[in-house]
Protein backbone atom coordinates (compact mmCIF):
# COMPACT_ATOMS: atom_id res chain seq x y z
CA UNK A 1 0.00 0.00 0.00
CA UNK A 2 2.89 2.17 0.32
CA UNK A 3 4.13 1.38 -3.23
CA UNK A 4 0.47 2.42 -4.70
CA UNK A 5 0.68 5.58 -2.11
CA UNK A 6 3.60 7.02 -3.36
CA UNK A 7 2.87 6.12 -7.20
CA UNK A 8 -0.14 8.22 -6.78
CA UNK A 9 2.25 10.98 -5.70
CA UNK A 10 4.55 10.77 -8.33
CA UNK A 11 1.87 11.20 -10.78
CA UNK A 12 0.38 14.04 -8.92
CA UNK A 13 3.34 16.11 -9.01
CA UNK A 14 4.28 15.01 -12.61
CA UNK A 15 1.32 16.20 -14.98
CA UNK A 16 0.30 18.48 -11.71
CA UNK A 17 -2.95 16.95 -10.34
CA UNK A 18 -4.81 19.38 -8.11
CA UNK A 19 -5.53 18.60 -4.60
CA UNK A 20 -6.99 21.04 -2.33
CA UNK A 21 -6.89 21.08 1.88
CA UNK A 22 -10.72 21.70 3.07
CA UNK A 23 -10.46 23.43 6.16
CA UNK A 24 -11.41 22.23 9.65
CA UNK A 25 -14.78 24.62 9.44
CA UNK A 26 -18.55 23.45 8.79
CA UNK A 27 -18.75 25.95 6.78
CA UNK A 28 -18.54 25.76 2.61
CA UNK A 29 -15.81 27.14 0.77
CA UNK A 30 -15.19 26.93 -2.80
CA UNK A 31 -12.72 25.36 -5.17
CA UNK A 32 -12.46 26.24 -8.94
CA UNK A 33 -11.30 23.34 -11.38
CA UNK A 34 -10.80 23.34 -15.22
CA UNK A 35 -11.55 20.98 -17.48
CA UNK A 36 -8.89 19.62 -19.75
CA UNK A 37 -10.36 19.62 -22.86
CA UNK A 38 -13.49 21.05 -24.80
CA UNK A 39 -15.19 17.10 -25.35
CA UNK A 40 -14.00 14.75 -22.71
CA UNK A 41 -14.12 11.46 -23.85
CA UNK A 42 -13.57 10.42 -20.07
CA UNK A 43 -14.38 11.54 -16.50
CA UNK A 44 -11.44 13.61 -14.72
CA UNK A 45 -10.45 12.93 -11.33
CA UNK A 46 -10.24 15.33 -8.70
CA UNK A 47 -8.92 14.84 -5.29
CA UNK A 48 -9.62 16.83 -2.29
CA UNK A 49 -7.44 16.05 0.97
CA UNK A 50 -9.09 16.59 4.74
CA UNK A 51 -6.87 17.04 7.67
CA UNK A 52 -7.89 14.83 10.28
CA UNK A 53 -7.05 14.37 14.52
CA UNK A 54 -5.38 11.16 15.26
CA UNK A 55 -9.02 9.59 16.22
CA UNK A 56 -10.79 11.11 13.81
CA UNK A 57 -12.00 9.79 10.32
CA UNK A 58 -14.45 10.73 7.46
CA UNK A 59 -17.52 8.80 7.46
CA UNK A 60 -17.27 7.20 4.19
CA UNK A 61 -21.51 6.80 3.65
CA UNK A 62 -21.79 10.50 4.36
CA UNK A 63 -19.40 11.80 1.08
CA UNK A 64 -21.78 13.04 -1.43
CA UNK A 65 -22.12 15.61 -4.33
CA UNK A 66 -24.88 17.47 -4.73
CA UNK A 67 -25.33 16.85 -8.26
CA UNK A 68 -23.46 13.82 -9.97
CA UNK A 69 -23.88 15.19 -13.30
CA UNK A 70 -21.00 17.55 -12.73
CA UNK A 71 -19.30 14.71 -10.00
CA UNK A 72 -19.84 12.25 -8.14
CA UNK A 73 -17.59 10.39 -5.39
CA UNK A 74 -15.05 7.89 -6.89
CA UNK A 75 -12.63 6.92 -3.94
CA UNK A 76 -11.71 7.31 -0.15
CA UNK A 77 -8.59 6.63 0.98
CA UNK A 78 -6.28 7.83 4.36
CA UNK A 79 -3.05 8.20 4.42
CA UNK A 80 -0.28 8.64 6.46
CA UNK A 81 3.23 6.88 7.44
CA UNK A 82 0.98 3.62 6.40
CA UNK A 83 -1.43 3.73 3.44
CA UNK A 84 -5.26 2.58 4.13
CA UNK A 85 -8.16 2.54 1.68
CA UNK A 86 -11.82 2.66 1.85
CA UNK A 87 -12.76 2.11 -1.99
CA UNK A 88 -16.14 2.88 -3.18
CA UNK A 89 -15.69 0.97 -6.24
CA UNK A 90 -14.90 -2.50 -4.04
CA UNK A 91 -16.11 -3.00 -0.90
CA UNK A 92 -14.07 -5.87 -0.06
CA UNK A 93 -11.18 -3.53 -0.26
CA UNK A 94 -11.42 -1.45 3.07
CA UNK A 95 -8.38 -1.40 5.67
CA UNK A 96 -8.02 -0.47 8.84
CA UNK A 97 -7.43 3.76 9.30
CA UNK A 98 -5.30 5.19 11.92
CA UNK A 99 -4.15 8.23 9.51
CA UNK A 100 -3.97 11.78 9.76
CA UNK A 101 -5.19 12.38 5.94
CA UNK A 102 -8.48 11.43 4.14
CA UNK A 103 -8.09 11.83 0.50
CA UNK A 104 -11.67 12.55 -1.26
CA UNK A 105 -11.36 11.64 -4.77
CA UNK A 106 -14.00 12.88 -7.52
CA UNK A 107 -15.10 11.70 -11.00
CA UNK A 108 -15.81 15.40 -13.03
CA UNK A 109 -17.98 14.76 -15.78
CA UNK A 110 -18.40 17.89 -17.36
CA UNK A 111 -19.15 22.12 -16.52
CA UNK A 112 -21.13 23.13 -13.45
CA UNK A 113 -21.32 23.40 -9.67
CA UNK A 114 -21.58 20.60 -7.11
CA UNK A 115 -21.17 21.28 -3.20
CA UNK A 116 -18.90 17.95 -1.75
CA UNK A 117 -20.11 17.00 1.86
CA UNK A 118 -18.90 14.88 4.25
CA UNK A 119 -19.24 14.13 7.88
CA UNK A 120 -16.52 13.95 10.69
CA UNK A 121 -18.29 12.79 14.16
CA UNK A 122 -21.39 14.32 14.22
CA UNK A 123 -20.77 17.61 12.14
CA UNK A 124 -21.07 18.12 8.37
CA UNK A 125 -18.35 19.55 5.96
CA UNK A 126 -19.19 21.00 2.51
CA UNK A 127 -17.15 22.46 -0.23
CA UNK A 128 -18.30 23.98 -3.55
CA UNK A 129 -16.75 22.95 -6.67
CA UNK A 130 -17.23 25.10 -9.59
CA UNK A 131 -16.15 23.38 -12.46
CA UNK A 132 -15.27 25.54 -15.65
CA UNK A 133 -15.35 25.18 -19.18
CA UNK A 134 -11.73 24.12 -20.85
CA UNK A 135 -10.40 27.66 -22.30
CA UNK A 136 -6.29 27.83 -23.73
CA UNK A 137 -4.65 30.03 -21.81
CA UNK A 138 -1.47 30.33 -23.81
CA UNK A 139 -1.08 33.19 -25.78
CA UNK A 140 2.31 32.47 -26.97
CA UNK A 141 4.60 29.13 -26.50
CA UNK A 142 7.76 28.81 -28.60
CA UNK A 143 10.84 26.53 -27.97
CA UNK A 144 13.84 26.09 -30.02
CA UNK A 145 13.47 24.53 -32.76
CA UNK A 146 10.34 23.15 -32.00
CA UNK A 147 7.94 24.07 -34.31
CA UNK A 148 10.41 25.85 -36.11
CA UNK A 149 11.08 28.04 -33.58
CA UNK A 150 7.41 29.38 -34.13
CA UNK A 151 4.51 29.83 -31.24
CA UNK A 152 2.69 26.30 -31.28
CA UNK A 153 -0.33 28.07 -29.06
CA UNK A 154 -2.86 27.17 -31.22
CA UNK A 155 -2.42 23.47 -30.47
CA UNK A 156 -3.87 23.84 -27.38
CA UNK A 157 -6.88 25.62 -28.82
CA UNK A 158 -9.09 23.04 -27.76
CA UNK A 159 -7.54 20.43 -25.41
CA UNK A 160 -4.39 20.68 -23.11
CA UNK A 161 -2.76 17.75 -24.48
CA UNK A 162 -1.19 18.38 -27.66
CA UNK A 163 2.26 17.19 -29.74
CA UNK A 164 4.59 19.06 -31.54
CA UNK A 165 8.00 18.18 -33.31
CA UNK A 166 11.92 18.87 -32.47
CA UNK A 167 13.00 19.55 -35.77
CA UNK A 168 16.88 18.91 -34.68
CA UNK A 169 19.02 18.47 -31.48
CA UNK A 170 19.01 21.60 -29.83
CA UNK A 171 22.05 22.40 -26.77
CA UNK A 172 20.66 24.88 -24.86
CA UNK A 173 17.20 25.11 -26.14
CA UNK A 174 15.02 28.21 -24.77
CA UNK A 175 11.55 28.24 -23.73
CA UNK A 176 9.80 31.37 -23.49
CA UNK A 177 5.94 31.27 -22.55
CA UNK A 178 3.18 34.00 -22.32
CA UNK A 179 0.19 33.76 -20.70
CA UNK A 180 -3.27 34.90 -22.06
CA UNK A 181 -4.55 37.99 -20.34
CA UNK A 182 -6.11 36.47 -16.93
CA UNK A 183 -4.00 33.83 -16.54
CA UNK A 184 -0.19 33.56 -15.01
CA UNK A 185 2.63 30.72 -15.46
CA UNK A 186 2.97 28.99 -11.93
CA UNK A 187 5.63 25.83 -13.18
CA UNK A 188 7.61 24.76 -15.97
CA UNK A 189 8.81 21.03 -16.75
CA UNK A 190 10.63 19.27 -19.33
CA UNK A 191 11.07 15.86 -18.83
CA UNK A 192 12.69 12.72 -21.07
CA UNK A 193 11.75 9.10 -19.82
CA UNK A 194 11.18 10.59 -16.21
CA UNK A 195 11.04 13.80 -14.51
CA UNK A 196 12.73 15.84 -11.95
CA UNK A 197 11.29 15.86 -8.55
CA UNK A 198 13.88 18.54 -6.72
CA UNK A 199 11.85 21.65 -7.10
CA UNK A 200 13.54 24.06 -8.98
CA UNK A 201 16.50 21.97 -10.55
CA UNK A 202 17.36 20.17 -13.80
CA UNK A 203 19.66 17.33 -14.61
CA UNK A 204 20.69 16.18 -18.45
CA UNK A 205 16.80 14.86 -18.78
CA UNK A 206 15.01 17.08 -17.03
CA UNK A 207 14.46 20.62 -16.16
CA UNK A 208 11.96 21.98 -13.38
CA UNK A 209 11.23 25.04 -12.62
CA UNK A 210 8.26 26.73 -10.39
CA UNK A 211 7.41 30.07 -8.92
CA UNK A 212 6.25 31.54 -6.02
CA UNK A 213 5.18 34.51 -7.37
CA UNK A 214 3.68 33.30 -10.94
CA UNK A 215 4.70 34.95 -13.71
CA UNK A 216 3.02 36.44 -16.80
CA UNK A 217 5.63 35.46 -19.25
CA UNK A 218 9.14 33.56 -18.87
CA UNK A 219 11.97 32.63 -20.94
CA UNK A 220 13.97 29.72 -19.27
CA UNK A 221 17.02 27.75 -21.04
CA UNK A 222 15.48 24.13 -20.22
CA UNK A 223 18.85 22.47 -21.51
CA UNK A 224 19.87 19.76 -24.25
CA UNK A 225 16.94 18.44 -26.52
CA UNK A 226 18.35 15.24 -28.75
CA UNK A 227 16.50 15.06 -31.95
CA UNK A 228 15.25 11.10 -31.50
CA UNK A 229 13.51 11.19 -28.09
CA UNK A 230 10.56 11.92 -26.86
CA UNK A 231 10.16 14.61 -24.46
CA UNK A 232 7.40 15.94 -22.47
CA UNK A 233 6.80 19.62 -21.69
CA UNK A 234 4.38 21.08 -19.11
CA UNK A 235 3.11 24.26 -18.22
CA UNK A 236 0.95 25.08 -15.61
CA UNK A 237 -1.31 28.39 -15.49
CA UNK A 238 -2.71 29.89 -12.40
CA UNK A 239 -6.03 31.72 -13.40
CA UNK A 240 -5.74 35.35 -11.13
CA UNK A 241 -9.18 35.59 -10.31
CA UNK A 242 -10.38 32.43 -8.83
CA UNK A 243 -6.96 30.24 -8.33
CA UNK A 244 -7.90 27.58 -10.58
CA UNK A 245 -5.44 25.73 -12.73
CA UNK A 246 -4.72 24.33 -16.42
CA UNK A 247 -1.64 22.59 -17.28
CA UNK A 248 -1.06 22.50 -20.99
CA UNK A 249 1.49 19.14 -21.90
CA UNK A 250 3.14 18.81 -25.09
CA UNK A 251 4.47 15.34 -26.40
CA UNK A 252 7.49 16.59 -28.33
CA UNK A 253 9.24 14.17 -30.39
């Protein structure tokens, strides 16, 4: 259970899955989350993560979403040194919990507004989830020759997953990224085969780079490109008026 734990994390920090803290108030607070594409062909997950006392635990009947036409409860699981699941989707598979985390995961179907509940003891917890339409918000994304050195924005027009191609092998290839008006650049990645996971380093296959104070444009040197490879870039934007995110990836080969 460990293993699967810290798989999940991996994943969450590589293509930048959001997980938000609800707070240890009865009272609802809201989360904004974007979809990835303009036609999802599948449900997105979204996981929410409640900090819990060491005798306290979410009752797993009590997690429901207002409307499960926008989302509807997929998984529970706690965490902590050990790894324990409750898992809606087998009931066979439910473990003992002595954790300090409850992780609340979603399945978002499409645009709308759902309030989350749950219980702890005897008192109920709610947050609103607004989820939003897909929109790009690049407004400019070139990389050396990539493209042809030319802004590949458009690819992202109406999903976040897109590919481009590395024309060449490239030494010191530069990035340089502009966000739409509305939107700011909170991490960069470039990854081959695997990915960094020191914040703000690179090695020869991988360059990582994320700020505290997002950015409306940047221009990092993300390092050697080899013309053979495949290589997977990632930006992440930080909308400024309600906090939610989109991460754009490009399959660049």
């Amino acid at each position: 259970m460990k293993k699967m734990f810290k798989k999940l994390s991996v994943i969450a920090l590589a293509f930048t899955m959001l997980f938000t803290a609800i707070p240890a108030s009865a009272a609802t607070s809201k989360e904004y989350f974007y979809l990835t594409s303009k036609t999802l062909s599948s449900p997105l997950e979204y996981t929410m993560y409640v900090e819990l006392g060491s005798s306290q635990k979410v009752t797993a009947s009590s997690v429901k979403s207002s409307d499960t036409s926008i989302a509807s409860r997929y998984y529970l699981t706690y965490s902590n040194n050990d790894f324990s699941t409750t898992d809606y989707e087998d009931s066979s598979n439910n473990y003992a919990d002595s954790s300090r985390y409850a992780w609340i995961g979603l399945k978002v179907k499409k645009a709308g507004t759902t309030t989350i509940s749950y219980k702890i003891g005897s008192t109920t917890y709610k947050k609103k989830l607004v989820v939003k339409s897909y929109t790009n918000p690049v407004k400019s994304i070139t990389l050396t020759n990539v493209n042809s050195s030319k802004t590949f924005a458009s690819k992202t027009a109406s999903s976040a997953s897109a590919k481009a191609t590395l024309k060449k092998t490239t030494a010191n290839a530069k990035l340089k990224v502009t966000a739409k008006s509305g939107w700011k650049i909170q991490s960069v990645q470039v990854f081959y085969n695997k990915y960094s996971s020191s914040s703000n380093t690179s090695t020869s296959t991988s360059y990582y780079r994320s700020y505290s104070t997002p950015k409306s444009s940047v221009s990092p040197t993300v390092g050697r490109l080899t013309k053979g490879r495949s290589y997977t870039l990632a930006v992440t934007f930080v909308n400024t008026t309600n906090g939610g995110t989109i991460t754009t990836e490009y399959a660049i080969s």
